[in-house]
PDB file of N, CA and C in Angstrom:
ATOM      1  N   UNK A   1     143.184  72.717  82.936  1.00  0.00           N
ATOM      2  CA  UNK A   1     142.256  71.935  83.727  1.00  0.00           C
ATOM      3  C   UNK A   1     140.836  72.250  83.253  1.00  0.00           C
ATOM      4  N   UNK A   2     140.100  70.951  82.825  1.00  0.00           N
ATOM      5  CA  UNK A   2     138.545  71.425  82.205  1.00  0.00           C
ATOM      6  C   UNK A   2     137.617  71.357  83.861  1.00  0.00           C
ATOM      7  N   UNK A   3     136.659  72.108  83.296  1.00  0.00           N
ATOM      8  CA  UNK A   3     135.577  72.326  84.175  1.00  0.00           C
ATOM      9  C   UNK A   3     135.362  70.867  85.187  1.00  0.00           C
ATOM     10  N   UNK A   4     135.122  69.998  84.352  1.00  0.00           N
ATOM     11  CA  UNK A   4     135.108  68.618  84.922  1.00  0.00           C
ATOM     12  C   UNK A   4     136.268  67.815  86.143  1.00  0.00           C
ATOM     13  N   UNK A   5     137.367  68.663  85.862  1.00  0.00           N
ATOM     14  CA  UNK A   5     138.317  68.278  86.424  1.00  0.00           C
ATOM     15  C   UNK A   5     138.262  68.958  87.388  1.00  0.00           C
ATOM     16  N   UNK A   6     137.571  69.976  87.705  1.00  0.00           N
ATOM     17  CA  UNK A   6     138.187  70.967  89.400  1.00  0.00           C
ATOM     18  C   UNK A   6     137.270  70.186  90.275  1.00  0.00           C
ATOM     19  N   UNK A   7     138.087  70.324  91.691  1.00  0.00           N
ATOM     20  CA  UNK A   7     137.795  69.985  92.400  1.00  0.00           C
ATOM     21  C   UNK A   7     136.428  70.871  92.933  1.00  0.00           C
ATOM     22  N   UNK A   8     135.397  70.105  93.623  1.00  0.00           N
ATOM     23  CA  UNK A   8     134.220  71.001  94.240  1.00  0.00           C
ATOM     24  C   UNK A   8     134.092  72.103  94.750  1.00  0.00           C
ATOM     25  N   UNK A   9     134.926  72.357  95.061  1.00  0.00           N
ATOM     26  CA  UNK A   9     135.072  73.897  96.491  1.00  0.00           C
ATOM     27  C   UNK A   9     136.123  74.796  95.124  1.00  0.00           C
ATOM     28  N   UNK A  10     136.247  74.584  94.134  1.00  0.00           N
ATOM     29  CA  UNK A  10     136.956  75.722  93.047  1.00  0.00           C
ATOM     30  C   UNK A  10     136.215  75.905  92.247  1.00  0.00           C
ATOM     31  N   UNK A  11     136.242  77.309  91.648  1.00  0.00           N
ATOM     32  CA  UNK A  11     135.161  77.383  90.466  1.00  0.00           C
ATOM     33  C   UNK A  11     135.684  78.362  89.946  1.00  0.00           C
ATOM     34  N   UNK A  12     135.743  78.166  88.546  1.00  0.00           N
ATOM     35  CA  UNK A  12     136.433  78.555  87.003  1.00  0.00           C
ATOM     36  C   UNK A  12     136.179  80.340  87.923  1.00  0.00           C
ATOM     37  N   UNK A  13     137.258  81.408  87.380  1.00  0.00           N
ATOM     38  CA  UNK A  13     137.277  82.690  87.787  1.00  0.00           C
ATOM     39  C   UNK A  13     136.358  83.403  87.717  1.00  0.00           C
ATOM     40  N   UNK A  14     135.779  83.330  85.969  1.00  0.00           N
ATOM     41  CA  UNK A  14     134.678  84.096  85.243  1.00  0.00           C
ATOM     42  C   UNK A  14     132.976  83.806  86.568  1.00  0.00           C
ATOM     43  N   UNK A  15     133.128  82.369  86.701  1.00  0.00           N
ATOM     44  CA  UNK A  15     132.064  81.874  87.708  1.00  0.00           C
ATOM     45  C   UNK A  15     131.946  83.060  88.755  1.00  0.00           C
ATOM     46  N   UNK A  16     133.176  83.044  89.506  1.00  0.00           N
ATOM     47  CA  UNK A  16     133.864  83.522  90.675  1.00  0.00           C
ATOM     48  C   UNK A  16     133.319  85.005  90.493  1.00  0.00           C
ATOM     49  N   UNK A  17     133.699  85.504  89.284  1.00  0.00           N
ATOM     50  CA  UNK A  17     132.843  87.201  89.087  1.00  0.00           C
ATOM     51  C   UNK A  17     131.217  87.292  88.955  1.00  0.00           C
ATOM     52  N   UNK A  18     130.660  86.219  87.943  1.00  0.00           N
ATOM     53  CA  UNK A  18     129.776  86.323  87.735  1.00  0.00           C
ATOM     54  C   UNK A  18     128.512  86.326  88.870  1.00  0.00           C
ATOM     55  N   UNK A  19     128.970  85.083  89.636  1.00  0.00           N
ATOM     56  CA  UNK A  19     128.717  85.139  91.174  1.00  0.00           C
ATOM     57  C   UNK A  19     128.701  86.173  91.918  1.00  0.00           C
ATOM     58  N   UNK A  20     129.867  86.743  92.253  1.00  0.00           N
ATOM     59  CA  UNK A  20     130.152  88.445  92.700  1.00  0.00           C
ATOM     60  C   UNK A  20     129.026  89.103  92.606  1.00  0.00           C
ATOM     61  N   UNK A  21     128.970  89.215  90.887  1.00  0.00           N
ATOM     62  CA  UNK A  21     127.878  90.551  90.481  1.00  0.00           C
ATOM     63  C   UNK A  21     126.650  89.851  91.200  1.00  0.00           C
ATOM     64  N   UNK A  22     126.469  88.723  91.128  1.00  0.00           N
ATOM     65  CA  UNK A  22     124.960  88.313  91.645  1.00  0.00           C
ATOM     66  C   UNK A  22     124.693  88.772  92.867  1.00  0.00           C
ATOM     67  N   UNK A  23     125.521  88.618  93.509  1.00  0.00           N
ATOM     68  CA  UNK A  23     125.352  89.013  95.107  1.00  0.00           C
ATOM     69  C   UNK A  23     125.635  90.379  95.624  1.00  0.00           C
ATOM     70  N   UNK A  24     125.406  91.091  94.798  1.00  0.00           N
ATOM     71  CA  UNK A  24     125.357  92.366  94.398  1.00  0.00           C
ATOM     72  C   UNK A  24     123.921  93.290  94.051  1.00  0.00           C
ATOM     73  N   UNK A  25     123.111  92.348  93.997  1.00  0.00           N
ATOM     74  CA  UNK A  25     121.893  92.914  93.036  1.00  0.00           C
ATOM     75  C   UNK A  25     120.962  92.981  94.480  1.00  0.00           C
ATOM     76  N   UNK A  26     120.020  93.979  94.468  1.00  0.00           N
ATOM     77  CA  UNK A  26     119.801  94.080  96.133  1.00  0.00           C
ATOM     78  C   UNK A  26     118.314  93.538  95.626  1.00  0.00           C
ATOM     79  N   UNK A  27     117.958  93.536  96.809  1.00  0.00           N
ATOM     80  CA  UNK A  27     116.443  92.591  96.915  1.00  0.00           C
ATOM     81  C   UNK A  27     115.698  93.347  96.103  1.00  0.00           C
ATOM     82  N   UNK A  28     114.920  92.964  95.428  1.00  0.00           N
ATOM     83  CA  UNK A  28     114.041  93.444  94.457  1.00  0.00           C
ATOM     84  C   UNK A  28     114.234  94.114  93.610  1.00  0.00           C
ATOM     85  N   UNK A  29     115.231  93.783  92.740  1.00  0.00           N
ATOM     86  CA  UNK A  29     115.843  94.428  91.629  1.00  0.00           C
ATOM     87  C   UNK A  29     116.226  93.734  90.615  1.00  0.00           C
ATOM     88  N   UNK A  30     116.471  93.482  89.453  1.00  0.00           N
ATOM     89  CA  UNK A  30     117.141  92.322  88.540  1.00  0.00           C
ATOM     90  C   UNK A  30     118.064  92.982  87.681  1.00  0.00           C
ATOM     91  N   UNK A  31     118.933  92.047  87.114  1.00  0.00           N
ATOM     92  CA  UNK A  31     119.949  92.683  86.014  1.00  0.00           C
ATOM     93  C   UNK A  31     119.551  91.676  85.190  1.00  0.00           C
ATOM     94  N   UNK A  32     119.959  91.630  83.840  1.00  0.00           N
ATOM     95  CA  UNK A  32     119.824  90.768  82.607  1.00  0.00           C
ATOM     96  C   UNK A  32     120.783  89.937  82.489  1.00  0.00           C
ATOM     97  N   UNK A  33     121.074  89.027  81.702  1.00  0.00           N
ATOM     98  CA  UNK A  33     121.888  88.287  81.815  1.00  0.00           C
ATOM     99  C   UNK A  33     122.993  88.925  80.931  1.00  0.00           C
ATOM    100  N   UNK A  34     122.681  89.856  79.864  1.00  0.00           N
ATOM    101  CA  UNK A  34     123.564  90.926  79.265  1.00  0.00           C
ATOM    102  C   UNK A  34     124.073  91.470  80.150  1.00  0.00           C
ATOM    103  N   UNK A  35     123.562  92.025  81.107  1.00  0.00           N
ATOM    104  CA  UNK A  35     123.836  93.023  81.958  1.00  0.00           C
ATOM    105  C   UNK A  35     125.564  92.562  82.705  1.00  0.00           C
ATOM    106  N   UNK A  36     125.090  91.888  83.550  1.00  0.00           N
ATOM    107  CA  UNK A  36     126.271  91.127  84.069  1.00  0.00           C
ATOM    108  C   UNK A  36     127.192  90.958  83.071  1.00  0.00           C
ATOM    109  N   UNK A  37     127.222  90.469  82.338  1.00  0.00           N
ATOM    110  CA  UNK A  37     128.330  90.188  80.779  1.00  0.00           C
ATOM    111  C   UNK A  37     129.027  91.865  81.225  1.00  0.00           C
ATOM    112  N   UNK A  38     127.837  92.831  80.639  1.00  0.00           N
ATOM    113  CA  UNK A  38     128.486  94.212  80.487  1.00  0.00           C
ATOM    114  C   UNK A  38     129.431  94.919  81.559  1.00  0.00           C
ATOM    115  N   UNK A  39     128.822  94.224  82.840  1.00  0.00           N
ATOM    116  CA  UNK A  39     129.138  94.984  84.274  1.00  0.00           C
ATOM    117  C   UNK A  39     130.306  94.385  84.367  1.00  0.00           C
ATOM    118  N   UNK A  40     130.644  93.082  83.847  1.00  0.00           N
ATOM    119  CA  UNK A  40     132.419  92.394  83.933  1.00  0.00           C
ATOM    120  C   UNK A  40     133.340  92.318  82.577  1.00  0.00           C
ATOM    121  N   UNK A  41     132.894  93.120  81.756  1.00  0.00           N
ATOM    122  CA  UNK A  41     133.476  93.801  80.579  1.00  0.00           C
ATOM    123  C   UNK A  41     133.570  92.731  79.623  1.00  0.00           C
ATOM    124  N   UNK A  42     133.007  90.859  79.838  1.00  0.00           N
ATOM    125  CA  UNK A  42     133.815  89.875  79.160  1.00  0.00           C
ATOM    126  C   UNK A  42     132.544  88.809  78.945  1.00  0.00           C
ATOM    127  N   UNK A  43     132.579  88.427  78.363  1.00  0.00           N
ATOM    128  CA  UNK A  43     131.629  87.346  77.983  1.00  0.00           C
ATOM    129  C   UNK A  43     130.098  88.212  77.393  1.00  0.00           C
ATOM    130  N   UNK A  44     129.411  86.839  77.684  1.00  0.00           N
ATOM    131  CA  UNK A  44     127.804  87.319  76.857  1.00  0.00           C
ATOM    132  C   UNK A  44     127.010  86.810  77.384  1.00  0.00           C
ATOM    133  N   UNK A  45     125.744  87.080  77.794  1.00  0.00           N
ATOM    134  CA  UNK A  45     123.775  86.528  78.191  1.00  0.00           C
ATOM    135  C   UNK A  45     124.274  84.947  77.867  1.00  0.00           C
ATOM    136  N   UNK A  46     125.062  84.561  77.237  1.00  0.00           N
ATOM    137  CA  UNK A  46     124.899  82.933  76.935  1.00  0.00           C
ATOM    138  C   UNK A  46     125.863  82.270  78.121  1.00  0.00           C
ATOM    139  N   UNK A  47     127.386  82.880  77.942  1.00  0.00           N
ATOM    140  CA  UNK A  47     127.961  82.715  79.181  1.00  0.00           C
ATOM    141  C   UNK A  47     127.843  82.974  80.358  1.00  0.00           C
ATOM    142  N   UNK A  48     126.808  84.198  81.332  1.00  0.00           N
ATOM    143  CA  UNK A  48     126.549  83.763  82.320  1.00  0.00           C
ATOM    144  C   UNK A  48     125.529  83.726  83.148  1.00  0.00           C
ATOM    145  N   UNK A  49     124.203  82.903  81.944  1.00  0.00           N
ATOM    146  CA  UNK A  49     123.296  82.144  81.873  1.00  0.00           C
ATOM    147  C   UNK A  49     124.287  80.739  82.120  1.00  0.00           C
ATOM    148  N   UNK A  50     125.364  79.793  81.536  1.00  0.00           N
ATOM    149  CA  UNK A  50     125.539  78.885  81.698  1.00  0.00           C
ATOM    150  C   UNK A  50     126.498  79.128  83.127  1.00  0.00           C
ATOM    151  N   UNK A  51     126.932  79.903  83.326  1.00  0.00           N
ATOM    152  CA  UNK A  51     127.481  80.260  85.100  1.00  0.00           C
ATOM    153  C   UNK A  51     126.376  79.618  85.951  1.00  0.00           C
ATOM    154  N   UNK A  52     125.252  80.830  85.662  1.00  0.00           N
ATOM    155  CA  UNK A  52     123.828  80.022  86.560  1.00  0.00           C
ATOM    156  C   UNK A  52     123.383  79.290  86.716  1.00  0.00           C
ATOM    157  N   UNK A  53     123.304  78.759  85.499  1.00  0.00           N
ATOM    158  CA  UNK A  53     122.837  77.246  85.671  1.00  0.00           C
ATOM    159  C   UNK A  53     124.146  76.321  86.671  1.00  0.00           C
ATOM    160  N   UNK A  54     124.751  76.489  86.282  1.00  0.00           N
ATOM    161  CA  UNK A  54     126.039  75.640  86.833  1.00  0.00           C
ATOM    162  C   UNK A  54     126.429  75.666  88.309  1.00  0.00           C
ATOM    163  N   UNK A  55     126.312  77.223  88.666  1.00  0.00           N
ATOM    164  CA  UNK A  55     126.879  77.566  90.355  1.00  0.00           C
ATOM    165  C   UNK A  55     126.137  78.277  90.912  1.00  0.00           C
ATOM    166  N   UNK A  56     124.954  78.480  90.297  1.00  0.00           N
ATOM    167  CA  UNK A  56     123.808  80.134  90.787  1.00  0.00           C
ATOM    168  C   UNK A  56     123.188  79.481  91.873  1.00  0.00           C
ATOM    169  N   UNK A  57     122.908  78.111  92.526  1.00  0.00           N
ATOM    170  CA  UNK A  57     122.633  77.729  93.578  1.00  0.00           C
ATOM    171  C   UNK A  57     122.869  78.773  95.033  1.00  0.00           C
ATOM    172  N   UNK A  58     123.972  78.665  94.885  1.00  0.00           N
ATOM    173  CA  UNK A  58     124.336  79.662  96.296  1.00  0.00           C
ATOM    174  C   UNK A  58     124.056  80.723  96.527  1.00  0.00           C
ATOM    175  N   UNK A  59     123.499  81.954  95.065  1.00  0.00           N
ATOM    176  CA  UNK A  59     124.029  83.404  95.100  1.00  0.00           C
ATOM    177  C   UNK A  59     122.076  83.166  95.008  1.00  0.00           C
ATOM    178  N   UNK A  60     121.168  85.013  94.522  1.00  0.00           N
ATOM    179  CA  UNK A  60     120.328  84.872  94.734  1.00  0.00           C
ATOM    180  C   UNK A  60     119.671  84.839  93.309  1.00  0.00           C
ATOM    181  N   UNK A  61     119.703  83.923  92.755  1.00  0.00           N
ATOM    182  CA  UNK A  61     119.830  83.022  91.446  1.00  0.00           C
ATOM    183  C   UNK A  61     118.741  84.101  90.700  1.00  0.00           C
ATOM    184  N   UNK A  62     117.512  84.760  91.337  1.00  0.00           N
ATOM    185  CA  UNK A  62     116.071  84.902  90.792  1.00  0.00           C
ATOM    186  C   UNK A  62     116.595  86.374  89.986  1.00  0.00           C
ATOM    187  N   UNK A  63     117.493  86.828  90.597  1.00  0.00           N
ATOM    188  CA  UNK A  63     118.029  88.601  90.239  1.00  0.00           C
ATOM    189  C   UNK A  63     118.396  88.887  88.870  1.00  0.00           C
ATOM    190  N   UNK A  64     118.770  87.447  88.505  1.00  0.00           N
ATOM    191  CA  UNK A  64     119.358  87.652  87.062  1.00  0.00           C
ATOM    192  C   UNK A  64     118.184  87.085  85.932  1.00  0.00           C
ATOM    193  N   UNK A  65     117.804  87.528  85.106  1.00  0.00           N
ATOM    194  CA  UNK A  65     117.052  87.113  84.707  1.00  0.00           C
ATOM    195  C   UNK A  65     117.013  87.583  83.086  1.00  0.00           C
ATOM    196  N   UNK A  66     116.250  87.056  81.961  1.00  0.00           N
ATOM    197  CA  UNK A  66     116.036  87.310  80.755  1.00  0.00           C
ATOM    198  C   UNK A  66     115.532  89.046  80.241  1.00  0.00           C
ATOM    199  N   UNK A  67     116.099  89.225  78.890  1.00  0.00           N
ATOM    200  CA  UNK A  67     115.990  90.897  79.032  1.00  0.00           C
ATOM    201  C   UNK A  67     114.643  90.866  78.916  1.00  0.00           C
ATOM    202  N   UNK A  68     113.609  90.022  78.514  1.00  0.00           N
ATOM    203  CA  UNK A  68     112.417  90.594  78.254  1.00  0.00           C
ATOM    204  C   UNK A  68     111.394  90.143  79.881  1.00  0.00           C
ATOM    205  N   UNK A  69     111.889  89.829  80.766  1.00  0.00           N
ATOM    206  CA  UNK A  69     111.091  89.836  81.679  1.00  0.00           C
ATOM    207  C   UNK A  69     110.554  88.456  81.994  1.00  0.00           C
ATOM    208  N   UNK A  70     110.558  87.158  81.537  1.00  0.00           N
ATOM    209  CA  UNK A  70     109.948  86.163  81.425  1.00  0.00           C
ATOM    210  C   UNK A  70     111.203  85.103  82.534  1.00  0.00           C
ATOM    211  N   UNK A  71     110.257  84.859  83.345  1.00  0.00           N
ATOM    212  CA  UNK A  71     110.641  83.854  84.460  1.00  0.00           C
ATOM    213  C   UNK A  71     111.274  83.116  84.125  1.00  0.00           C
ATOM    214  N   UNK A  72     112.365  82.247  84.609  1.00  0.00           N
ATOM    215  CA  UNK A  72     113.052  80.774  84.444  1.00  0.00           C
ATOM    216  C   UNK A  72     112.413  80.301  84.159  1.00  0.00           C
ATOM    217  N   UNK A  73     112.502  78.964  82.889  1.00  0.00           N
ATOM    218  CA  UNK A  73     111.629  78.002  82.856  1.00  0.00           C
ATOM    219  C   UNK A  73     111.749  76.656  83.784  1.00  0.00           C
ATOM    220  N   UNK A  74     110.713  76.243  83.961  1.00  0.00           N
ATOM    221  CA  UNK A  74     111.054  74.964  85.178  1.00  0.00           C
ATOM    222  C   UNK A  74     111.370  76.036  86.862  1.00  0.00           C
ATOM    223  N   UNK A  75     111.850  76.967  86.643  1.00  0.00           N
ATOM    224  CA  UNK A  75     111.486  77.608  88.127  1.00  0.00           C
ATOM    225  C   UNK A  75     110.953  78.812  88.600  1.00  0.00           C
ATOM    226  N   UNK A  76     110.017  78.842  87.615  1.00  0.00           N
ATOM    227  CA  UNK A  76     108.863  80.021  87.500  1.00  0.00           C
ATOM    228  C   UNK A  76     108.535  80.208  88.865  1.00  0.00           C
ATOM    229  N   UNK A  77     107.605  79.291  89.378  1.00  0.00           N
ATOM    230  CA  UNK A  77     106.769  79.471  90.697  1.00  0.00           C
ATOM    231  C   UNK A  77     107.909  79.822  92.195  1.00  0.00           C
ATOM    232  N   UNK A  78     109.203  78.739  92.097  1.00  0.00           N
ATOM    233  CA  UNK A  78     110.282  79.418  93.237  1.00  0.00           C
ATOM    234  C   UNK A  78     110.955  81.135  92.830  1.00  0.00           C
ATOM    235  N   UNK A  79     110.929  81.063  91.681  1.00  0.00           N
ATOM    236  CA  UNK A  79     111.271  82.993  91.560  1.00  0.00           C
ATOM    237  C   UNK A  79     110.305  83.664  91.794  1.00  0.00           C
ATOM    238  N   UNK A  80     108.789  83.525  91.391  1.00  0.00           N
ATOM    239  CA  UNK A  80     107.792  84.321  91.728  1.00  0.00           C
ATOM    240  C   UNK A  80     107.241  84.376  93.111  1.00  0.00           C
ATOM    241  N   UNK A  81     107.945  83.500  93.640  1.00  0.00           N
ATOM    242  CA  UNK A  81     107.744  83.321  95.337  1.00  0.00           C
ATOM    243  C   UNK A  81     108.635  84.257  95.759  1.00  0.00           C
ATOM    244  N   UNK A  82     110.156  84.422  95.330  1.00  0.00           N
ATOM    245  CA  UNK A  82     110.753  85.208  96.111  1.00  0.00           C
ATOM    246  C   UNK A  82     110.506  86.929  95.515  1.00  0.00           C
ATOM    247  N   UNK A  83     110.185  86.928  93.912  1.00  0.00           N
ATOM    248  CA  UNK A  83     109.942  88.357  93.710  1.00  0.00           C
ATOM    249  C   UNK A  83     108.982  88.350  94.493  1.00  0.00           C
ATOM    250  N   UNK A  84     107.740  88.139  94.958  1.00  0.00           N
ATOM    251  CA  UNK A  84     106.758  88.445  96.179  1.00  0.00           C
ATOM    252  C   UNK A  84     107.284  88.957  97.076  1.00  0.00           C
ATOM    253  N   UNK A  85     108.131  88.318  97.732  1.00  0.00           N
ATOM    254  CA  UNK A  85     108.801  88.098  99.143  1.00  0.00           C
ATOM    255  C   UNK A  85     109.452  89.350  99.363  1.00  0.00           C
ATOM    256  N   UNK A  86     110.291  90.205  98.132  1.00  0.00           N
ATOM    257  CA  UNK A  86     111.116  91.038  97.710  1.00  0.00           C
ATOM    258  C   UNK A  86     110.604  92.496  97.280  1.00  0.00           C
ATOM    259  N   UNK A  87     109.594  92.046  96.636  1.00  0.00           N
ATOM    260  CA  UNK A  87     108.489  93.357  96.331  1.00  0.00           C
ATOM    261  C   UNK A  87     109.096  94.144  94.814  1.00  0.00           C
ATOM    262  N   UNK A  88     109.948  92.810  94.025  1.00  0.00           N
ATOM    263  CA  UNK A  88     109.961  93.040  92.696  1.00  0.00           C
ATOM    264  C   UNK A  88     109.367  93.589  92.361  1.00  0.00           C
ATOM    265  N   UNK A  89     109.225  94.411  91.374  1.00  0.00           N
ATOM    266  CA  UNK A  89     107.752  94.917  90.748  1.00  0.00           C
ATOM    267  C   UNK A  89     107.805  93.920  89.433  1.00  0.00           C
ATOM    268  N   UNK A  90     106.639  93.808  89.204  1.00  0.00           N
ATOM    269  CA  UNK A  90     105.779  92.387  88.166  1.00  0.00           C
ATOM    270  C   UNK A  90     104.707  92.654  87.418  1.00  0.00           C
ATOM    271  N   UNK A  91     104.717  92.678  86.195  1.00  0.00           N
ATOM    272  CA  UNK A  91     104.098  92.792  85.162  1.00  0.00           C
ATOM    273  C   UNK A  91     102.988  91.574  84.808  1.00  0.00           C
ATOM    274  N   UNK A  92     101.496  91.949  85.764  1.00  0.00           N
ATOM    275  CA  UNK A  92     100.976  90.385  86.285  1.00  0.00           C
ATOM    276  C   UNK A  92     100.059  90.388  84.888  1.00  0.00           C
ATOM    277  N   UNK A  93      99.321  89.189  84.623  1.00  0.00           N
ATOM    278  CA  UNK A  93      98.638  88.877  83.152  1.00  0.00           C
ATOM    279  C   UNK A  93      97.759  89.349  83.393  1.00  0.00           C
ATOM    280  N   UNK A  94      96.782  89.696  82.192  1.00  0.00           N
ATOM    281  CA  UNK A  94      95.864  90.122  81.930  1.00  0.00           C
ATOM    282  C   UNK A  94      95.051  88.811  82.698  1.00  0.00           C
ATOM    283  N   UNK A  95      93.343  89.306  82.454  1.00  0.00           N
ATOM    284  CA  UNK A  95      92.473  88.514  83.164  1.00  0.00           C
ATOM    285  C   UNK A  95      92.561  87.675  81.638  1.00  0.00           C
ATOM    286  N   UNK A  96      92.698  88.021  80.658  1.00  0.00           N
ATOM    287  CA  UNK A  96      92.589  86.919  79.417  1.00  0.00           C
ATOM    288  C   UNK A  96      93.150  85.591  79.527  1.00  0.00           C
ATOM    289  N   UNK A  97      94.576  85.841  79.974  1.00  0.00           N
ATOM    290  CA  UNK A  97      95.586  84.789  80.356  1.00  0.00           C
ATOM    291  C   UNK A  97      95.746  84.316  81.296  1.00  0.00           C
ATOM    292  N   UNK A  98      94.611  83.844  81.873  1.00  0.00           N
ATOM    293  CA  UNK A  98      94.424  83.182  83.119  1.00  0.00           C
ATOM    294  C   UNK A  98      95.224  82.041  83.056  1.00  0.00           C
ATOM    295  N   UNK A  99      95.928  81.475  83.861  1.00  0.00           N
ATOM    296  CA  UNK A  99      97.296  80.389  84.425  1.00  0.00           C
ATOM    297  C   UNK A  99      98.450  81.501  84.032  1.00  0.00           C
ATOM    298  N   UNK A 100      98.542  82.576  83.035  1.00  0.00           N
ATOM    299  CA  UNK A 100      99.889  82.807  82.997  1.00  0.00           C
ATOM    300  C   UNK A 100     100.562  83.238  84.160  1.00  0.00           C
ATOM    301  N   UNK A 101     102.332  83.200  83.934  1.00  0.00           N
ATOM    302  CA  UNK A 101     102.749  83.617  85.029  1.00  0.00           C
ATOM    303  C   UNK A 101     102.932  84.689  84.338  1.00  0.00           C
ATOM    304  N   UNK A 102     103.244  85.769  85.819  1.00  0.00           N
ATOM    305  CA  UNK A 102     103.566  87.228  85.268  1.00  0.00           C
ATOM    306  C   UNK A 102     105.153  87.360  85.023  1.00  0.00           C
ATOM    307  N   UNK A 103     105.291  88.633  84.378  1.00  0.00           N
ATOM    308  CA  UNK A 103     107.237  88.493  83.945  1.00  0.00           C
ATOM    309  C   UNK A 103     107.225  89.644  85.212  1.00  0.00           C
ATOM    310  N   UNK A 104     108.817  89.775  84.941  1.00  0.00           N
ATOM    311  CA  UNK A 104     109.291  90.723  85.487  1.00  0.00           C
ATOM    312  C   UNK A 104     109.538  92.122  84.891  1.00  0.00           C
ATOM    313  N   UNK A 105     108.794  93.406  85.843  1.00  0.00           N
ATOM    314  CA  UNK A 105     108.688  94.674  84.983  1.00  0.00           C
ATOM    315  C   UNK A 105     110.008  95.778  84.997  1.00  0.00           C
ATOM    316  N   UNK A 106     110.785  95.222  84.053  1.00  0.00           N
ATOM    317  CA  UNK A 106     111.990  95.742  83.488  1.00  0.00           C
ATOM    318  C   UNK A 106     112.152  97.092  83.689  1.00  0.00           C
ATOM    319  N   UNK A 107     111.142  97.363  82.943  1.00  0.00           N
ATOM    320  CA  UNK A 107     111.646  99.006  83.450  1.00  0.00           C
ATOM    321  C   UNK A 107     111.626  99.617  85.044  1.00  0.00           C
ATOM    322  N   UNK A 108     111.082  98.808  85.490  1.00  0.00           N
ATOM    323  CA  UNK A 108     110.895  99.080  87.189  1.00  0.00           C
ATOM    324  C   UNK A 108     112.185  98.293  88.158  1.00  0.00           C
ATOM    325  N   UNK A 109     112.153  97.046  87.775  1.00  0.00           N
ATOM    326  CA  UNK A 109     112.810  96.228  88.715  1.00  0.00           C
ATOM    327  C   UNK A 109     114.513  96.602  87.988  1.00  0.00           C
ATOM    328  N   UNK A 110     114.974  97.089  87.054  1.00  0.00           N
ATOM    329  CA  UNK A 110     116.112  96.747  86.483  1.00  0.00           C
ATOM    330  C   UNK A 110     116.778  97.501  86.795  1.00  0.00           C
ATOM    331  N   UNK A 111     118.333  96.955  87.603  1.00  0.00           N
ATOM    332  CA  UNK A 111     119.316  97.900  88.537  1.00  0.00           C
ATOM    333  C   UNK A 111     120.504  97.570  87.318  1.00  0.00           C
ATOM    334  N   UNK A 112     120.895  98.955  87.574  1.00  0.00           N
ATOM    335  CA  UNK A 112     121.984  98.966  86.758  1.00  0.00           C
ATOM    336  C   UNK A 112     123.588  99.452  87.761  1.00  0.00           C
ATOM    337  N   UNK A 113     123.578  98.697  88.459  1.00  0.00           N
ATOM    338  CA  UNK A 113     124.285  98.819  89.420  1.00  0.00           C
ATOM    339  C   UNK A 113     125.148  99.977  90.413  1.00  0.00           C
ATOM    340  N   UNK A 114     124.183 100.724  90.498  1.00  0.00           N
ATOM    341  CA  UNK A 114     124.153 102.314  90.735  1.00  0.00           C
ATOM    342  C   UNK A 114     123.869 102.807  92.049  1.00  0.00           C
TER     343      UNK A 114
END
């Protein structure tokens, strides 16, 4: 049965874990998208990056994020609302780079599920 074919309320297993780990990651903390791969022994940053995109609606989508710290694109401003909210720690721009958004500060915010 392809992806296309399940019914709404089922979702492929790997989803089903990847999800898991998400809802796992406590408020103000992030894992990488490697990370998760590593923490479910199977896949890679490419596979469940395309989990997220696909089903990360429900879980707390902002936790998982790129290894170098750099916001979703297209949902920069709703993640930097909730790292606020959360008390992420954030690696904000210099006064040079005025409009940039700030990333996320890896070495601070990054749970390794411990």
């Amino acid at each position: 049965m392809s992806e296309e074919s399940l019914p709404a309320d089922a979702l492929p297993e790997y989803a089903e874990r990847v999800l898991e780990v998400t809802d796992l990651i406590p408020s103000g903390r992030v894992m990488t998208y490697g990370d998760v791969a590593e923490w479910l022994g199977e896949g890679g940053p490419r596979q469940v990056g395309r989990v997220m995109a696909l089903y990360g609606g429900a879980v707390p989508w902002w936790r998982v994020v790129r290894a170098d710290g750099v916001l979703l694109p297209g949902h920069e401003l709703r993640a930097l609302d909730r790292y606020r909210a959360e008390g992420t720690p954030l690696r904000e721009a210099s006064r040079a780079a005025e409009g940039h958004v700030p990333r996320v500060d890896m070495k601070r915010a990054r749970w390794d599920g411990g």
